[in-house]
Each structure stands twice: as structure tokens, then as C-alpha cells.
C-alpha atoms as a PDB file:
ATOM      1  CA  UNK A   1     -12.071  -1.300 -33.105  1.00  0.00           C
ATOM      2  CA  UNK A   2     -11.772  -5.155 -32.249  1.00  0.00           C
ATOM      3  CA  UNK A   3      -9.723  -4.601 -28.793  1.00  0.00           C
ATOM      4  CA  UNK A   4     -12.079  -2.032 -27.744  1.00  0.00           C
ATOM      5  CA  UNK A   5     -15.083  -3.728 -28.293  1.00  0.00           C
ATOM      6  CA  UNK A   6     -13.329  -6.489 -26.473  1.00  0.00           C
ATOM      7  CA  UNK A   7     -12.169  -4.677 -23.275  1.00  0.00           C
ATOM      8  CA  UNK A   8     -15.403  -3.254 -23.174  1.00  0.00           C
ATOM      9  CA  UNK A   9     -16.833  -6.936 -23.066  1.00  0.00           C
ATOM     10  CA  UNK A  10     -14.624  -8.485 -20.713  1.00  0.00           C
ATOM     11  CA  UNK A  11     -15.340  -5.156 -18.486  1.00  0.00           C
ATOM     12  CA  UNK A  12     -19.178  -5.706 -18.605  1.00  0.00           C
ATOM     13  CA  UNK A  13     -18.048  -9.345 -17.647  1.00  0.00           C
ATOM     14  CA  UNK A  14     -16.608  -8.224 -14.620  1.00  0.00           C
ATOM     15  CA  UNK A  15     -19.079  -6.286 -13.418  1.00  0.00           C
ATOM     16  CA  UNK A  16     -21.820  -9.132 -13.849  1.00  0.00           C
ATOM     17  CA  UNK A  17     -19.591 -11.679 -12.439  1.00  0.00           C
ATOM     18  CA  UNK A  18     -18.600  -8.985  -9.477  1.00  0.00           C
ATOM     19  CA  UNK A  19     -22.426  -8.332  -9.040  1.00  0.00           C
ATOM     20  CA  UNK A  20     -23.893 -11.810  -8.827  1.00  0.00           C
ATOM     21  CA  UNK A  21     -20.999 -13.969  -7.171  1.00  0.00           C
ATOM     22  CA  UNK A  22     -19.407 -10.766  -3.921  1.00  0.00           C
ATOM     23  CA  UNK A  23     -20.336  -9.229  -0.915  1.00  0.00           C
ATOM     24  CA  UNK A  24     -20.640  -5.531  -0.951  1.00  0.00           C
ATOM     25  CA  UNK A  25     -17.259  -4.901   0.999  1.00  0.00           C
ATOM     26  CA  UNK A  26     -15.928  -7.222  -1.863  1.00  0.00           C
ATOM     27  CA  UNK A  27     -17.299  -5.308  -4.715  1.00  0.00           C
ATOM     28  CA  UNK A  28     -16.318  -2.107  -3.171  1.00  0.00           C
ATOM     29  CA  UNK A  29     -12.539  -3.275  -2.505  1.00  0.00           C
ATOM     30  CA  UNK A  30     -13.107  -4.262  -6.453  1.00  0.00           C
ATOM     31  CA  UNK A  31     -14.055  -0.784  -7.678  1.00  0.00           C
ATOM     32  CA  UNK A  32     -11.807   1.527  -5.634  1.00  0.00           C
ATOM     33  CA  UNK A  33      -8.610  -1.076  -6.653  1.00  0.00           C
ATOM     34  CA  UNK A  34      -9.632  -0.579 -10.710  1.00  0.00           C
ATOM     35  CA  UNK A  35     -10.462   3.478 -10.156  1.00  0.00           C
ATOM     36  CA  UNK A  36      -7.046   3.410  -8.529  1.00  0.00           C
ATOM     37  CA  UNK A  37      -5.444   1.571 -11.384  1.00  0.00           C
ATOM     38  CA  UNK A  38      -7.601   3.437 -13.856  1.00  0.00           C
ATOM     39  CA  UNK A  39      -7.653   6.771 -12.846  1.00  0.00           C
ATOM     40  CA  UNK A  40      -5.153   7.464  -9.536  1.00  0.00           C
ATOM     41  CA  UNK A  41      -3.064   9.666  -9.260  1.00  0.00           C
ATOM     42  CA  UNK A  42       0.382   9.016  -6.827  1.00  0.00           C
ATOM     43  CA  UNK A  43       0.193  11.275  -3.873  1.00  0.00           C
ATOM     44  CA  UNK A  44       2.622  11.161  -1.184  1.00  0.00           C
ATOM     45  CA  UNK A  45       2.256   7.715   0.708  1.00  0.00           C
ATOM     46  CA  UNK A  46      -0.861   6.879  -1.485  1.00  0.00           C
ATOM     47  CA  UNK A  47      -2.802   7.153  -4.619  1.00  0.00           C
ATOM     48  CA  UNK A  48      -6.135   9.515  -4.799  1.00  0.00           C
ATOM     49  CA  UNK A  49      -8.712   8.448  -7.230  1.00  0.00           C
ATOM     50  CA  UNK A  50      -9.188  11.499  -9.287  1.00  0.00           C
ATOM     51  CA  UNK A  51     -13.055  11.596  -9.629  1.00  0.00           C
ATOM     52  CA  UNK A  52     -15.388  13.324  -6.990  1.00  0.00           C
ATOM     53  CA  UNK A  53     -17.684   9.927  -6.959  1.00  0.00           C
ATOM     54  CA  UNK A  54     -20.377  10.553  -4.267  1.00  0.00           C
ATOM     55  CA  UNK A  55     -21.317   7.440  -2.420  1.00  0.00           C
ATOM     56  CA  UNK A  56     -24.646   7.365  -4.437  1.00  0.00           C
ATOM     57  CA  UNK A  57     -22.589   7.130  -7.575  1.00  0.00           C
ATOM     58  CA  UNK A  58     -20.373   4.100  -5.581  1.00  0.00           C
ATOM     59  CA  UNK A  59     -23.765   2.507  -4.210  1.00  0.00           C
ATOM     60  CA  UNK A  60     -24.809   2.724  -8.182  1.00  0.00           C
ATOM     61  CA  UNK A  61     -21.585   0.998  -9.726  1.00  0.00           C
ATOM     62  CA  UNK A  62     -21.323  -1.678  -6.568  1.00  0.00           C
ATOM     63  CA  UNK A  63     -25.207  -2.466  -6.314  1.00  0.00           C
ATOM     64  CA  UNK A  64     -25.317  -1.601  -3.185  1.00  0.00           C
ATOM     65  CA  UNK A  65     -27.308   0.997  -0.758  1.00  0.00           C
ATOM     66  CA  UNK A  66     -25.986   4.446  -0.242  1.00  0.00           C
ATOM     67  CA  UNK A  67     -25.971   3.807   3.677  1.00  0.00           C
ATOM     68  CA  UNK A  68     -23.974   0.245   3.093  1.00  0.00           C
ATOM     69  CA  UNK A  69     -21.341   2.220   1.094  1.00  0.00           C
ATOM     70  CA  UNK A  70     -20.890   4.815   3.634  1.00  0.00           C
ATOM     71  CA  UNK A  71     -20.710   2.134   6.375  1.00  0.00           C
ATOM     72  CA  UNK A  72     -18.171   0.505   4.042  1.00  0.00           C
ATOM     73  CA  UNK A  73     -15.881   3.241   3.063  1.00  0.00           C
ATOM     74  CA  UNK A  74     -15.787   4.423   7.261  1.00  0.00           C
ATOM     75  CA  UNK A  75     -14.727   0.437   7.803  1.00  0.00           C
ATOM     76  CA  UNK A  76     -12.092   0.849   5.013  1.00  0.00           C
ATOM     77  CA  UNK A  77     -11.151   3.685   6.344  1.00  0.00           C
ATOM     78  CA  UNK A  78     -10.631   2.517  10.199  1.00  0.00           C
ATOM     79  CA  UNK A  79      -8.639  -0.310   9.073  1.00  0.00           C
ATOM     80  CA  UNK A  80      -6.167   2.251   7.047  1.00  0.00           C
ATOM     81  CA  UNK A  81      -6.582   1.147   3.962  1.00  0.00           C
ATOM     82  CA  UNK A  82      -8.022   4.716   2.489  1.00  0.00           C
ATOM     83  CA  UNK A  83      -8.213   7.999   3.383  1.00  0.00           C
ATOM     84  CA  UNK A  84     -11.457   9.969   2.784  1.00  0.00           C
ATOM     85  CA  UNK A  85     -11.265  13.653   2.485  1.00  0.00           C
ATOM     86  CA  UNK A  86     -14.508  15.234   0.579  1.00  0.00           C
ATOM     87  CA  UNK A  87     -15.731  13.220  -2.153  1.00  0.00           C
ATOM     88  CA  UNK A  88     -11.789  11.990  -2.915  1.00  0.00           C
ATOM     89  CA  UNK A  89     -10.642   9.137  -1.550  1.00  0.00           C
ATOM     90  CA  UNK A  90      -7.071   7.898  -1.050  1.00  0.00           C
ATOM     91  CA  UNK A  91      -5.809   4.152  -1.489  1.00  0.00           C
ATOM     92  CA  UNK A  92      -3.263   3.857   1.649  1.00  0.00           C
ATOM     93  CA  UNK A  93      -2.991   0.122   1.450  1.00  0.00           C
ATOM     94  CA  UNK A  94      -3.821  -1.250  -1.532  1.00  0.00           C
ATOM     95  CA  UNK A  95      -2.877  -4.712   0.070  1.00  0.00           C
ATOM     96  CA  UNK A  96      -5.686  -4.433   2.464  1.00  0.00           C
ATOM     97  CA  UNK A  97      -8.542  -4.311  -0.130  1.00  0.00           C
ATOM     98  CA  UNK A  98      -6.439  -7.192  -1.848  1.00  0.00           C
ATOM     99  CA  UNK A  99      -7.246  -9.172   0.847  1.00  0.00           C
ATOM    100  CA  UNK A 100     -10.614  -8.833   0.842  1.00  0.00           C
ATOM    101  CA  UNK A 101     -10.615  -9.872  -2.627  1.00  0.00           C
ATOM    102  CA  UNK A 102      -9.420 -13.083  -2.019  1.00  0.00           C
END
């Protein structure tokens, strides 16, 4: 019960300290590298995050604007670091949004 209470902590930790202190292109790079982690799923040459997020739902966890998300996630995608195909998205270059985080 301890370690869960405690990931759950240092996650909520994260997301304030992701909120107050990035950009939105950082805090996007952020969330689709832990969904990835979290949740992806290897396919072929990359790794599709397995939840049908709209870009609402991403402008909700980043705390961002659903136009600034979609400008993001086109950018992203022209520098071919993910693929977007519906509502999934594919991490090509998870080195790419590694550099943004840095």
C-alpha cells in the first residue's frame, strides 16, 4: 500500500513540476515518452501508444490548448519523431523528444 501511495506521489510531483517549470512542446515530449513507456506497444520500427487520447484529452494532461497540441503533434510529426494515424500515435524516435527534454 506504501509504494503505491508513493508512486502515486512522486507522479503528481511530476506533473506539478512538468506544469509550472516547461514549455508546451516540453510537456508534450514528457507525456508521449511516459505513455510510451507506460502503455506502448512495439510495432515494427516504433512503439504505438495504445490509448485513442484525442488532442483535447493531451491539451488536458499537458495544460495546454487543443489548437497548441495539434500544432505540436504536426511539428513532432514533421521532424519524424511520431507517426499519427487516427487518434494513435507512434513514437519513431524516441531520441528526438529526448532532446527536447533536455
Amino acid at each position: 500500500m506504501l509504494r503505491i501511495m508513493s508512486r502515486r506521489l512522486r507522479t503528481a510531483q511530476e506533473k506539478v513540476m512538468n506544469l509550472a517549470l516547461h514549455d508546451t512542446a516540453r510537456r508534450l515530449a514528457f507525456t508521449l515518452l511516459k505513455m510510451a513507456e507506460e502503455h506502448g506497444v512495439k510495432q515494427g520500427t516504433g512503439v504505438l501508444i495504445n490509448l485513442n487520447l484525442t488532442n483535447q484529452e493531451f491539451a488536458s494532461l499537458t495544460g495546454s490548448s487543443r489548437e497548441t497540441i495539434n500544432r505540436m503533434l504536426n511539428s513532432f510529426k514533421r521532424a519524424g519523431a511520431i507517426d499519427i494515424d487516427r487518434q494513435q500515435i507512434i513514437v519513431l524516435n524516441r531520441n528526438k523528444l529526448e532532446e527536447l527534454l533536455s
